[in-house]
PDB file of N, CA and C in Angstrom:
ATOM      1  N   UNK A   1      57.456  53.722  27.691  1.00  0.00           N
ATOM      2  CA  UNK A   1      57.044  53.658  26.302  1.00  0.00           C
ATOM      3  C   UNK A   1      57.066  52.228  25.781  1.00  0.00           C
ATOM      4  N   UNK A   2      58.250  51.587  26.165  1.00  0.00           N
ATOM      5  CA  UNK A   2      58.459  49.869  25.855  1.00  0.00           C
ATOM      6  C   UNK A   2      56.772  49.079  26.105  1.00  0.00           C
ATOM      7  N   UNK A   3      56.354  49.368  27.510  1.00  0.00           N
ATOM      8  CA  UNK A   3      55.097  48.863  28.091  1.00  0.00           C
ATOM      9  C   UNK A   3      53.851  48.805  26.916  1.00  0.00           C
ATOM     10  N   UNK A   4      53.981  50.192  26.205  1.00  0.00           N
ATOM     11  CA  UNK A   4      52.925  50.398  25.329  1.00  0.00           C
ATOM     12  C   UNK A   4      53.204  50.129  24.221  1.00  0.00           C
ATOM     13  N   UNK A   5      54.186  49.785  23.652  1.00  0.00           N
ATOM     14  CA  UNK A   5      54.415  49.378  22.887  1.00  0.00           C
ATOM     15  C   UNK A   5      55.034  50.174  21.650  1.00  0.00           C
ATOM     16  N   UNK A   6      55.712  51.415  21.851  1.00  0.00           N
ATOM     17  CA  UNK A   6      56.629  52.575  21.555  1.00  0.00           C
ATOM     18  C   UNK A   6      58.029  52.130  21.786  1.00  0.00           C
ATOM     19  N   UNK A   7      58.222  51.920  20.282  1.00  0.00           N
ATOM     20  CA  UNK A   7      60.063  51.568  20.454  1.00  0.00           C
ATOM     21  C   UNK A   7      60.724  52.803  19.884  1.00  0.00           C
ATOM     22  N   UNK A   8      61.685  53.595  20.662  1.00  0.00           N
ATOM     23  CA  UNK A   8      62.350  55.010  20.203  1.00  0.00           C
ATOM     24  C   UNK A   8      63.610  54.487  20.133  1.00  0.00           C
ATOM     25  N   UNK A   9      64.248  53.012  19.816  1.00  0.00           N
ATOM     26  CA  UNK A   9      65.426  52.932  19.566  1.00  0.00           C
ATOM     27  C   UNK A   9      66.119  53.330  18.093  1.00  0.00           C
ATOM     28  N   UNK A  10      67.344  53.118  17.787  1.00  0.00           N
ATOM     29  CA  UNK A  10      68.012  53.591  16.837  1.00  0.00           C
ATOM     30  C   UNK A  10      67.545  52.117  15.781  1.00  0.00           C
ATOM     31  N   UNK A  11      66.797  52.251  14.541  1.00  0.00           N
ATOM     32  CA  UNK A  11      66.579  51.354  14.009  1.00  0.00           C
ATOM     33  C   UNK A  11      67.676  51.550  12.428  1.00  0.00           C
ATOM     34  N   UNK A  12      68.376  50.273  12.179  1.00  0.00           N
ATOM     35  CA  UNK A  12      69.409  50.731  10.972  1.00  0.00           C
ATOM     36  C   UNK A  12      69.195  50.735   9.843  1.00  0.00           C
ATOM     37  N   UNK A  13      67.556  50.031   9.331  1.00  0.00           N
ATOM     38  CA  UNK A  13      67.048  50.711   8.176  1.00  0.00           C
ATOM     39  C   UNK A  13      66.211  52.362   8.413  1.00  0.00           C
ATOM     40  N   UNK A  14      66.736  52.750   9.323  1.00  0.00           N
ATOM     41  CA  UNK A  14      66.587  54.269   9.165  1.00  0.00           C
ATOM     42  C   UNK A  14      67.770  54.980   8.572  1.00  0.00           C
ATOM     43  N   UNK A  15      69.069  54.595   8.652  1.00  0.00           N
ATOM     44  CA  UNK A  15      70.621  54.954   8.205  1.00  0.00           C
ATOM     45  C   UNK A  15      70.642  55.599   7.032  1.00  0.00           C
ATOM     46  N   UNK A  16      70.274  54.979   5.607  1.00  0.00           N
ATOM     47  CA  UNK A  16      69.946  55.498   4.544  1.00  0.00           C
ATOM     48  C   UNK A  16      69.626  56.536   4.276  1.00  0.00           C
ATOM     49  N   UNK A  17      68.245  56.777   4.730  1.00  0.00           N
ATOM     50  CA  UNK A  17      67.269  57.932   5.103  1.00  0.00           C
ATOM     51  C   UNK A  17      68.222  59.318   5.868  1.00  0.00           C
ATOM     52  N   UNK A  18      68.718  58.468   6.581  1.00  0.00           N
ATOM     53  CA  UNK A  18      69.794  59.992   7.347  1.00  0.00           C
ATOM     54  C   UNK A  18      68.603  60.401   8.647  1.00  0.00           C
ATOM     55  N   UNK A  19      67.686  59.159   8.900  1.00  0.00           N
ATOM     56  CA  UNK A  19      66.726  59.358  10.009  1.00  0.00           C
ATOM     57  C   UNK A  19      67.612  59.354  11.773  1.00  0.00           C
ATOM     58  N   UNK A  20      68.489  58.642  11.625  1.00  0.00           N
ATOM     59  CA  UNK A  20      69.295  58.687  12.866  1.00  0.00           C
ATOM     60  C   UNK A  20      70.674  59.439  12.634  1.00  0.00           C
ATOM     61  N   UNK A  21      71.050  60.549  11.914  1.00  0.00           N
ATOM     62  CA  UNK A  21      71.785  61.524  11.817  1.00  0.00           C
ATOM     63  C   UNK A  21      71.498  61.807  13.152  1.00  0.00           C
ATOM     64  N   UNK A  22      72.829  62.313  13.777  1.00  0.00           N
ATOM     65  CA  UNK A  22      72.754  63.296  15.236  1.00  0.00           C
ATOM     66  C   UNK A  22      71.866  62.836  16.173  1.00  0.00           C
ATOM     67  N   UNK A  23      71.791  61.285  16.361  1.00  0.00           N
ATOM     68  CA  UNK A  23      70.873  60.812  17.001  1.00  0.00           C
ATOM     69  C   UNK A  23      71.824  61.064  18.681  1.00  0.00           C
ATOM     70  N   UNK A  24      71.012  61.216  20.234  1.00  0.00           N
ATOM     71  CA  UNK A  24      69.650  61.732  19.970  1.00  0.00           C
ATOM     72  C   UNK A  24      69.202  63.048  19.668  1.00  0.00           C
ATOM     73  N   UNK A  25      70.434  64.095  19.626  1.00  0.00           N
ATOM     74  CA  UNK A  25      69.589  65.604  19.773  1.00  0.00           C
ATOM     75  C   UNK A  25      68.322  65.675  18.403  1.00  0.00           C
ATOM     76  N   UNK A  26      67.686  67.028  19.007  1.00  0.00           N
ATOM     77  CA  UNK A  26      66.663  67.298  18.094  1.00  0.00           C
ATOM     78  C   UNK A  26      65.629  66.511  17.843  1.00  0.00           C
ATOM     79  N   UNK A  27      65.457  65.543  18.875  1.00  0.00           N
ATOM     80  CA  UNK A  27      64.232  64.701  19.440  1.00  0.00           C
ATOM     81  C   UNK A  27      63.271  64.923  20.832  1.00  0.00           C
ATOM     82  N   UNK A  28      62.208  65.191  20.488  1.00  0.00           N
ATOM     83  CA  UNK A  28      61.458  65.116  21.758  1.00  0.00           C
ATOM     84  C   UNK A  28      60.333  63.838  22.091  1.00  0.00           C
ATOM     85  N   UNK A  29      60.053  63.884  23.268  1.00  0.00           N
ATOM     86  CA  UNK A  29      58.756  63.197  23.419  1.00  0.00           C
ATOM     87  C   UNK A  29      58.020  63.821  24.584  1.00  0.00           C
ATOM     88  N   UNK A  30      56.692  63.445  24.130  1.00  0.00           N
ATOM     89  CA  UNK A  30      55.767  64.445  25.158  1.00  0.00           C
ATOM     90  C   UNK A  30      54.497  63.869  25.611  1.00  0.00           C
ATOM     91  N   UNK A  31      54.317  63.097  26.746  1.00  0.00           N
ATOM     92  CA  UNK A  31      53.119  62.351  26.952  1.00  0.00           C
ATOM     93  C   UNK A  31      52.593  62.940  28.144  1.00  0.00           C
ATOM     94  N   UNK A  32      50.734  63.150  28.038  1.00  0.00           N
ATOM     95  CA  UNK A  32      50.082  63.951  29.191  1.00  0.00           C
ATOM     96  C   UNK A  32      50.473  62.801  30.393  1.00  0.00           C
ATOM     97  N   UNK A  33      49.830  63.970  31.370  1.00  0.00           N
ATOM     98  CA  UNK A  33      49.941  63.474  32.971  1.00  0.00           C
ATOM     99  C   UNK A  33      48.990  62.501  33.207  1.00  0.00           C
ATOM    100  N   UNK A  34      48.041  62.349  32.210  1.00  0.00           N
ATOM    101  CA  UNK A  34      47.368  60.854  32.305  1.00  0.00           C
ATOM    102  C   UNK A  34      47.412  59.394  31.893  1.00  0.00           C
ATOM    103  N   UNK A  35      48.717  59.779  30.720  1.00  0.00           N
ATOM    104  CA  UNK A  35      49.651  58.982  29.954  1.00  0.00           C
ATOM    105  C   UNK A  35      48.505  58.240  28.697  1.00  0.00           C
ATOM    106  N   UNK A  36      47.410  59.007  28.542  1.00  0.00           N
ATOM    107  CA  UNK A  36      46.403  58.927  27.341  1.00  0.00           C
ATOM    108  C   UNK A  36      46.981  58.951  25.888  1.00  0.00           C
ATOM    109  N   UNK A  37      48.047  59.744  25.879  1.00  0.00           N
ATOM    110  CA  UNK A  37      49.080  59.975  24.435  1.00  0.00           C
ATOM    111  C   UNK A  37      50.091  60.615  24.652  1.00  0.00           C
ATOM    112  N   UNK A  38      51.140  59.983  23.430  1.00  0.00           N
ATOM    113  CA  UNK A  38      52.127  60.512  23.487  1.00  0.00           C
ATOM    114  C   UNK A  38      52.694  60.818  22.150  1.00  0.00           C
ATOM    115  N   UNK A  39      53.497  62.070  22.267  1.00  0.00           N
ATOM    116  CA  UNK A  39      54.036  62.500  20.729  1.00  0.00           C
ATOM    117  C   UNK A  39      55.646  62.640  20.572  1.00  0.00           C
ATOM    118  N   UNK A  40      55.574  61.650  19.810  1.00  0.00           N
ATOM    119  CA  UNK A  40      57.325  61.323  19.402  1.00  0.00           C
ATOM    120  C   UNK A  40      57.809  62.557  18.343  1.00  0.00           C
ATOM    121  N   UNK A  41      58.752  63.312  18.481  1.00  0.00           N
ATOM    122  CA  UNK A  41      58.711  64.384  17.885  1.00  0.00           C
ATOM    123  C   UNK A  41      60.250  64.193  16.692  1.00  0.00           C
ATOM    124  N   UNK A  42      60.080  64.400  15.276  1.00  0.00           N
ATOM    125  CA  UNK A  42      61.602  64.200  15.267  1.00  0.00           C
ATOM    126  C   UNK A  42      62.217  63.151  14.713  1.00  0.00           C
ATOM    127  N   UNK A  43      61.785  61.809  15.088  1.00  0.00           N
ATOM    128  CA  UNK A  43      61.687  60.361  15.193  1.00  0.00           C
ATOM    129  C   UNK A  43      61.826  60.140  13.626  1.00  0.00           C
ATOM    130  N   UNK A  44      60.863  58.846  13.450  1.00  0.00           N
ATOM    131  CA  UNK A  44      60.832  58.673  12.202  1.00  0.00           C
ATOM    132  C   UNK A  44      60.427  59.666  10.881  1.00  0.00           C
ATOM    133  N   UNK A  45      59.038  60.093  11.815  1.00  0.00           N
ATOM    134  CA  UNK A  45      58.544  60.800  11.320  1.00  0.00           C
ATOM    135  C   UNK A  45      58.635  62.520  11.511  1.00  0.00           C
ATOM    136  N   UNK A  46      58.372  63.653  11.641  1.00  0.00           N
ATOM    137  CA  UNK A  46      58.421  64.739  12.046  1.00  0.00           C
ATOM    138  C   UNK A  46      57.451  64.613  13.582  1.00  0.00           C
ATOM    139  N   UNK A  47      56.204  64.123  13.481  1.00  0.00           N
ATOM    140  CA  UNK A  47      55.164  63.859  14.600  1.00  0.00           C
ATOM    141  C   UNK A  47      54.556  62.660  14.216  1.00  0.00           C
ATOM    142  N   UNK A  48      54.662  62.126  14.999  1.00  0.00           N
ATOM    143  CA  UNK A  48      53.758  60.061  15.540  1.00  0.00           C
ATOM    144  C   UNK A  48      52.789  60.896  16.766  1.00  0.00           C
ATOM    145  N   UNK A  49      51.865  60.294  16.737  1.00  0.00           N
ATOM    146  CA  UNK A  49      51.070  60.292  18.041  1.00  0.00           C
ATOM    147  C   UNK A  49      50.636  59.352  18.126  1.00  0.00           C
ATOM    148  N   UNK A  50      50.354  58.964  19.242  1.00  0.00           N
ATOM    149  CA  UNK A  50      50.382  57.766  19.854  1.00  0.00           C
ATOM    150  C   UNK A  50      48.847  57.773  21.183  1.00  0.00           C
ATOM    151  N   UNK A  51      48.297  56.978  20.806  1.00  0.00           N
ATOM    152  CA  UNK A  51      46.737  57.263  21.819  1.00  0.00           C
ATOM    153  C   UNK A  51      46.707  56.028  22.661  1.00  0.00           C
ATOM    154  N   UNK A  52      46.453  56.141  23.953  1.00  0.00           N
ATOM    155  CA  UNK A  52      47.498  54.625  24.782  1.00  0.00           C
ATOM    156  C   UNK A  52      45.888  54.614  25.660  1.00  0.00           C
ATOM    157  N   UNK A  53      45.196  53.087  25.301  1.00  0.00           N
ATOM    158  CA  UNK A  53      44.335  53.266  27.056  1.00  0.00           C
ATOM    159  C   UNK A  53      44.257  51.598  26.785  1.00  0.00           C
ATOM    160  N   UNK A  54      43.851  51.757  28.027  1.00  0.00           N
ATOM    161  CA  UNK A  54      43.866  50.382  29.197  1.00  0.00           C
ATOM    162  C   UNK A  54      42.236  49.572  29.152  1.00  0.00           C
ATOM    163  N   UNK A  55      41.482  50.369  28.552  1.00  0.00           N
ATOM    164  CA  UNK A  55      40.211  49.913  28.451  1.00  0.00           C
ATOM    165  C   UNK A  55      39.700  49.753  27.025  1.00  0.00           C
ATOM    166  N   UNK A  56      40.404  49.551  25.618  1.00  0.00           N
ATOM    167  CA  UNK A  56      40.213  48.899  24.576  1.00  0.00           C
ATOM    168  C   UNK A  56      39.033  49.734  23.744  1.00  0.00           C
ATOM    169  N   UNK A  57      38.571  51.156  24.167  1.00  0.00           N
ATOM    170  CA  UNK A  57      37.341  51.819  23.639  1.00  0.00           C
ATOM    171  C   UNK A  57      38.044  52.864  22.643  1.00  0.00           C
ATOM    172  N   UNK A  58      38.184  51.888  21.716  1.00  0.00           N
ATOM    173  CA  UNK A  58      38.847  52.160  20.214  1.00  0.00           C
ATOM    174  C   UNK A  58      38.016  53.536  19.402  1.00  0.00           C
ATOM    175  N   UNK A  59      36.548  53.878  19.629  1.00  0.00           N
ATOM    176  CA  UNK A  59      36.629  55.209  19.703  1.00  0.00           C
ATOM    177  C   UNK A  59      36.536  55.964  20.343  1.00  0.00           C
ATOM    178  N   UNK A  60      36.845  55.841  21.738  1.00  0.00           N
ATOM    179  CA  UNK A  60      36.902  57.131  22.073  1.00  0.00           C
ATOM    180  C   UNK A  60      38.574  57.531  22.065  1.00  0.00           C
ATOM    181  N   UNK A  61      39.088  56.487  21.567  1.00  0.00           N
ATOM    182  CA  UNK A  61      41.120  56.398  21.237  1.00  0.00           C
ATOM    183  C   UNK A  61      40.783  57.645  19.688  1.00  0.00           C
ATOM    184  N   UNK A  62      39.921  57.203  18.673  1.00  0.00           N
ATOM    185  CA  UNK A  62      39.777  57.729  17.627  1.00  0.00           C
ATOM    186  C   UNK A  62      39.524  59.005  17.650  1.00  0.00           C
ATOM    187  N   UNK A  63      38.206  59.076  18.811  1.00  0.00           N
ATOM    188  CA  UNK A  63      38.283  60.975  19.302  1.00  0.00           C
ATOM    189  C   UNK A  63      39.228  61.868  19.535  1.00  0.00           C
ATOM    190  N   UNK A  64      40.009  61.073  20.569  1.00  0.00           N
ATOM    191  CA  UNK A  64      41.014  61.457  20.999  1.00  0.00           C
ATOM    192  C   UNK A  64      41.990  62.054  20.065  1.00  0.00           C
ATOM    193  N   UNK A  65      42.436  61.015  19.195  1.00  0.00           N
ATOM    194  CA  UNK A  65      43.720  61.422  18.441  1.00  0.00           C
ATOM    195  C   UNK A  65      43.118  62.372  17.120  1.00  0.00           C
ATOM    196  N   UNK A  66      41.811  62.329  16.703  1.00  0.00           N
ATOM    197  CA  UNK A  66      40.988  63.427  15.843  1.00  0.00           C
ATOM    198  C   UNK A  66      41.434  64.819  16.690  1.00  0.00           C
ATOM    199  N   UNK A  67      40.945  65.105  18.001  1.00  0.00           N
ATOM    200  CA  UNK A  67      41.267  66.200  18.549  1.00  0.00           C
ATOM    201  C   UNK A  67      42.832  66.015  18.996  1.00  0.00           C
ATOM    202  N   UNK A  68      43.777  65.659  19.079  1.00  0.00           N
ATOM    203  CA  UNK A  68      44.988  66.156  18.903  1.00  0.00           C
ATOM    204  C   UNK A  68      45.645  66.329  17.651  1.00  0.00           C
ATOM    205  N   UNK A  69      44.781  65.878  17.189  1.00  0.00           N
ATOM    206  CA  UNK A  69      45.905  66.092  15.478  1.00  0.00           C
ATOM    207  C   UNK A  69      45.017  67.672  14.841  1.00  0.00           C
ATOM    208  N   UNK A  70      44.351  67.669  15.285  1.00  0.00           N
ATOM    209  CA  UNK A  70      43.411  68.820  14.904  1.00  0.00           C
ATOM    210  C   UNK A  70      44.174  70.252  15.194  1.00  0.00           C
ATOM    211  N   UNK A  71      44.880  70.516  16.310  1.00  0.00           N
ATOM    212  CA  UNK A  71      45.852  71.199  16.696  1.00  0.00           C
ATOM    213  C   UNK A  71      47.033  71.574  15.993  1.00  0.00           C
ATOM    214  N   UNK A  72      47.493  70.588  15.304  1.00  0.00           N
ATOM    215  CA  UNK A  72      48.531  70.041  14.250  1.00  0.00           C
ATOM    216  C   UNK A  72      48.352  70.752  12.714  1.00  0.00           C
ATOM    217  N   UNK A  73      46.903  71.106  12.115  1.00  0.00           N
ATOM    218  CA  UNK A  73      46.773  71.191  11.222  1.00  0.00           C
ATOM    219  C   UNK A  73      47.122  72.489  10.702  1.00  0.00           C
ATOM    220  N   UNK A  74      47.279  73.232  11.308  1.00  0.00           N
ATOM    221  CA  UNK A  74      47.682  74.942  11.365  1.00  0.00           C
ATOM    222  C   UNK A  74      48.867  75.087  10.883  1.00  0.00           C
ATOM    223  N   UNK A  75      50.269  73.974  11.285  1.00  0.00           N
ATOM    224  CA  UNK A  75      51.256  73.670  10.977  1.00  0.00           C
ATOM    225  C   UNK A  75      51.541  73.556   9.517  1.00  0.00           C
ATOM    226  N   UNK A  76      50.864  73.129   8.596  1.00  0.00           N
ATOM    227  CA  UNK A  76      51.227  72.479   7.315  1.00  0.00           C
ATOM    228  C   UNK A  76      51.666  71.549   7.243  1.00  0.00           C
ATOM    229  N   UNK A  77      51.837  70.753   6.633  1.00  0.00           N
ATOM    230  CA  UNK A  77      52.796  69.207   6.311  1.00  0.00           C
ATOM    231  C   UNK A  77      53.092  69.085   4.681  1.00  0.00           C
ATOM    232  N   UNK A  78      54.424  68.652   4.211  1.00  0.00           N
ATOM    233  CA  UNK A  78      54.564  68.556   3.315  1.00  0.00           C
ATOM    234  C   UNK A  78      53.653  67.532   2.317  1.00  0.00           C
ATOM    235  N   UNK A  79      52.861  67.864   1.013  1.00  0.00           N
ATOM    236  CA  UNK A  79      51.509  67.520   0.947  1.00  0.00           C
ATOM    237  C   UNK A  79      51.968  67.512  -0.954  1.00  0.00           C
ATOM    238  N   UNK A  80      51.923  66.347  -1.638  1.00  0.00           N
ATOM    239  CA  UNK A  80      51.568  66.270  -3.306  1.00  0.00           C
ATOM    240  C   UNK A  80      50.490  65.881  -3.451  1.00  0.00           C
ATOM    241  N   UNK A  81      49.759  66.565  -4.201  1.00  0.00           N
ATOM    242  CA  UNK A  81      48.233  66.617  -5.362  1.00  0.00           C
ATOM    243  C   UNK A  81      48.324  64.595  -5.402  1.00  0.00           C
ATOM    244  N   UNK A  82      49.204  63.703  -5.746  1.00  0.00           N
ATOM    245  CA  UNK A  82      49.206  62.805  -6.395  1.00  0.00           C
ATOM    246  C   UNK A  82      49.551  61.758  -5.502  1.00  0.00           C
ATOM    247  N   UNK A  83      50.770  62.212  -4.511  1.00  0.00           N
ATOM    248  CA  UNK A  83      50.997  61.212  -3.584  1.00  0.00           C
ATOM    249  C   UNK A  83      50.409  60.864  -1.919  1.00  0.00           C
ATOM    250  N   UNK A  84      49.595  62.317  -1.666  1.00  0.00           N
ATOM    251  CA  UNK A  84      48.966  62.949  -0.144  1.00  0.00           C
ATOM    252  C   UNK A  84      50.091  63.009   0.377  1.00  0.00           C
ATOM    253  N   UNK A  85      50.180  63.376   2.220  1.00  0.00           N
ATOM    254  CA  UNK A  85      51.050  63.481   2.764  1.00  0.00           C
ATOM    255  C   UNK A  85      52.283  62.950   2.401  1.00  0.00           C
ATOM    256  N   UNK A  86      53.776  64.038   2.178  1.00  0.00           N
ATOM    257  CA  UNK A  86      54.885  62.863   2.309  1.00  0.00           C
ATOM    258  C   UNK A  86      55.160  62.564   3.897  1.00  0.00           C
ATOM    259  N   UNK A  87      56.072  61.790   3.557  1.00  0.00           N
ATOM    260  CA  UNK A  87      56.807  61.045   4.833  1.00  0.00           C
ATOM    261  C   UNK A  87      58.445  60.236   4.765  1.00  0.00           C
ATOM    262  N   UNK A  88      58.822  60.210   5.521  1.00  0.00           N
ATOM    263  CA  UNK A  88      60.065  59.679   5.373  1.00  0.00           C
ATOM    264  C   UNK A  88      60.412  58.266   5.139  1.00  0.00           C
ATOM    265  N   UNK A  89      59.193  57.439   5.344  1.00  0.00           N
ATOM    266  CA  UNK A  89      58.781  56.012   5.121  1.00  0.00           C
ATOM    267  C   UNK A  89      58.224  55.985   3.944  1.00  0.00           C
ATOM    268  N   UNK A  90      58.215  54.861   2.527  1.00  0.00           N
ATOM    269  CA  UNK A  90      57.306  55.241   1.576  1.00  0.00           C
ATOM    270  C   UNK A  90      56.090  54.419   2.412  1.00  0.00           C
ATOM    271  N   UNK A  91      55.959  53.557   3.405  1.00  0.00           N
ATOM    272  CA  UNK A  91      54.648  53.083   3.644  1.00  0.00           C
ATOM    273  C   UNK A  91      53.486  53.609   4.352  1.00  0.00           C
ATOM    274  N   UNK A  92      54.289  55.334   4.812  1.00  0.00           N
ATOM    275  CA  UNK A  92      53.059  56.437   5.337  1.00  0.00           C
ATOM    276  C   UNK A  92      52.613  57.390   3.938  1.00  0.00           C
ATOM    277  N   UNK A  93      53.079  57.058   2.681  1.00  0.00           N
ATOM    278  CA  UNK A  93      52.562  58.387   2.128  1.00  0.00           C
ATOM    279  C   UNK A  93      50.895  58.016   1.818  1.00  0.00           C
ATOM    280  N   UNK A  94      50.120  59.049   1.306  1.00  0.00           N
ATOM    281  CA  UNK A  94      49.223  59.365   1.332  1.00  0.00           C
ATOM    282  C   UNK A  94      48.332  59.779   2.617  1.00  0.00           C
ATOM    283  N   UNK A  95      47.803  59.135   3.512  1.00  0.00           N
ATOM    284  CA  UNK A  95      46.836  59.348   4.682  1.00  0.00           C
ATOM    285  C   UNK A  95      48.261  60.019   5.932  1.00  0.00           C
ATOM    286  N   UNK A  96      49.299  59.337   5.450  1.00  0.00           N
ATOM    287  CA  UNK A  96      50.349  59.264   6.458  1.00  0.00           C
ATOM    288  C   UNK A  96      50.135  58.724   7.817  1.00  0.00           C
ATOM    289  N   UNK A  97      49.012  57.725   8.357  1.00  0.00           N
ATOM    290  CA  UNK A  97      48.436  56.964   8.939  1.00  0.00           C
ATOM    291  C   UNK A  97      48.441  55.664   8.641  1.00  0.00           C
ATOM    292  N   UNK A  98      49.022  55.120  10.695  1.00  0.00           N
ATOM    293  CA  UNK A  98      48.566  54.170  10.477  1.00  0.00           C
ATOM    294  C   UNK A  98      48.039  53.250  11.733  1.00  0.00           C
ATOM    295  N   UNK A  99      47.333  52.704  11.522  1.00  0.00           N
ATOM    296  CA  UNK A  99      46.396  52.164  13.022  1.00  0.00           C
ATOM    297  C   UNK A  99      46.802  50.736  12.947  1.00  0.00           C
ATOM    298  N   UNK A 100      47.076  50.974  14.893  1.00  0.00           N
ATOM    299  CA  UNK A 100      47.438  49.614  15.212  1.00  0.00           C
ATOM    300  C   UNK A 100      46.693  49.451  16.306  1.00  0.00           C
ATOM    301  N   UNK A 101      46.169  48.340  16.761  1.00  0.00           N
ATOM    302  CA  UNK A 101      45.466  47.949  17.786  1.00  0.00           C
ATOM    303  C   UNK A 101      45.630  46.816  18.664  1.00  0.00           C
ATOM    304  N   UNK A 102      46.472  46.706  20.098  1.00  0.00           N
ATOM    305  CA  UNK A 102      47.390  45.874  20.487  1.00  0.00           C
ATOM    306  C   UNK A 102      46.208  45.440  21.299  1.00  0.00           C
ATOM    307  N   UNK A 103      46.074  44.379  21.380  1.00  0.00           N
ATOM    308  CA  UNK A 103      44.802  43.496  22.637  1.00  0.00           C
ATOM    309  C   UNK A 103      45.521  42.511  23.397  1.00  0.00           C
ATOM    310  N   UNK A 104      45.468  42.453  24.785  1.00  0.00           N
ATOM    311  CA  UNK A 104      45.419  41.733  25.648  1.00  0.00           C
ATOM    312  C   UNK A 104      44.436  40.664  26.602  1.00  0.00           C
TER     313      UNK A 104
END
């Protein structure tokens, strides 16, 4: 995960939050056998996904994570008229997204 650039360490402005309570149980992570994505479960957030490739084709990364989050939506997420998605960060509310694009 380090490689790609996924840090799952204990960060201490999470403390406050009560984000690293009982750290680690009640955390998962789950990345396919092609290592295309991975989903931090638990973490900061309830679900991060994470869309990982080696060839920089930023949409078909966008397809990708459209059809896994699409799966997701059945779930519910905690959701205000005023603020969009919450989150445990105030810098995910609304879209609760956020895109990063690491180049080599």
């Amino acid at each position: 995960l380090d490689k790609v650039g996924i840090n799952i360490s204990v960060q201490k402005a999470h403390d406050s939050a009560g984000i690293n309570d009982d750290w680690p149980n009640g955390r998962g992570i789950f990345i396919d056998d092609n290592k295309s994505f991975a989903i931090l479960v638990n973490f900061e957030d309830h679900i991060q996904v994470f869309t990982i490739s080696e060839e920089g084709d930023l949409s078909s990364n966008l397809k990708n994570l459209t059809k896994i989050l699409s799966n997701f939506e059945k779930l519910g997420f905690a959701n205000s008229p005023s603020l969009g998605f919450l989150t445990a960060s105030p810098k995910h509310l609304g879209t609760a997204m956020e895109i990063t694009a690491r180049l080599r």
